[in-house]
Protein backbone atom coordinates (compact mmCIF):
# COMPACT_ATOMS: atom_id res chain seq x y z
CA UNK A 1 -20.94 42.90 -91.48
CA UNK A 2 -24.56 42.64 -91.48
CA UNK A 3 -26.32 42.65 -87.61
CA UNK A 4 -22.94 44.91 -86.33
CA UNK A 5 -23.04 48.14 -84.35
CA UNK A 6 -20.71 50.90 -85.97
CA UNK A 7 -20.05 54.04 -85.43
CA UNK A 8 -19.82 56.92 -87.82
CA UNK A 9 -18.62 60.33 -87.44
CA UNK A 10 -20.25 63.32 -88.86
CA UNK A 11 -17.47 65.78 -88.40
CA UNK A 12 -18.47 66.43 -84.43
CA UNK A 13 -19.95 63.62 -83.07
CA UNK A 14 -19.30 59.85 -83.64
CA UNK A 15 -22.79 58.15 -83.80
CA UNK A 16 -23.67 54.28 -83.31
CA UNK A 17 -25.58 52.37 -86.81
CA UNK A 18 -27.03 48.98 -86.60
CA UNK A 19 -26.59 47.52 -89.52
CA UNK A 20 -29.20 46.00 -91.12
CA UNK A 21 -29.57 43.81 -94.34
CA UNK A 22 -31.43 46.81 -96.23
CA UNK A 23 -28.81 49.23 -95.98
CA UNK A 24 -26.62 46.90 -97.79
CA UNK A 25 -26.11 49.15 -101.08
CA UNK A 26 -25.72 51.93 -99.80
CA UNK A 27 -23.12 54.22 -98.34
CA UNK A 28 -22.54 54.80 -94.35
CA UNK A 29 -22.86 58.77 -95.07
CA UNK A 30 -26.97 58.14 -95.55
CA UNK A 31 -27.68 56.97 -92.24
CA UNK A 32 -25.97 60.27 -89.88
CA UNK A 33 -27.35 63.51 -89.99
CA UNK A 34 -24.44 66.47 -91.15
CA UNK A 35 -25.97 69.36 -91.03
CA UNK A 36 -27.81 71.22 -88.29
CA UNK A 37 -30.11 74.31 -88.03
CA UNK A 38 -28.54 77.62 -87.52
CA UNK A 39 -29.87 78.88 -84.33
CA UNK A 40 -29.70 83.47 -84.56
């Protein structure tokens, strides 16, 4: 699975990962941002 294109979803968008060899270890979840400023 290493050198793939992915996408994950962060609950609105879906966004494209590269994988790489040092992500290996960790989870998907890392690489996306979830939460976004509040703009009042």
């Amino acid at each position: 699975m290493i050198e793939h294109i992915i996408a994950i979803h962060n609950g609105k968008e879906n966004f494209p990962i590269y994988i790489t060899d040092r992500m290996v270890g960790h989870k998907l979840g890392e690489f996306t941002l979830t939460l976004h400023g509040n703009k009042n």
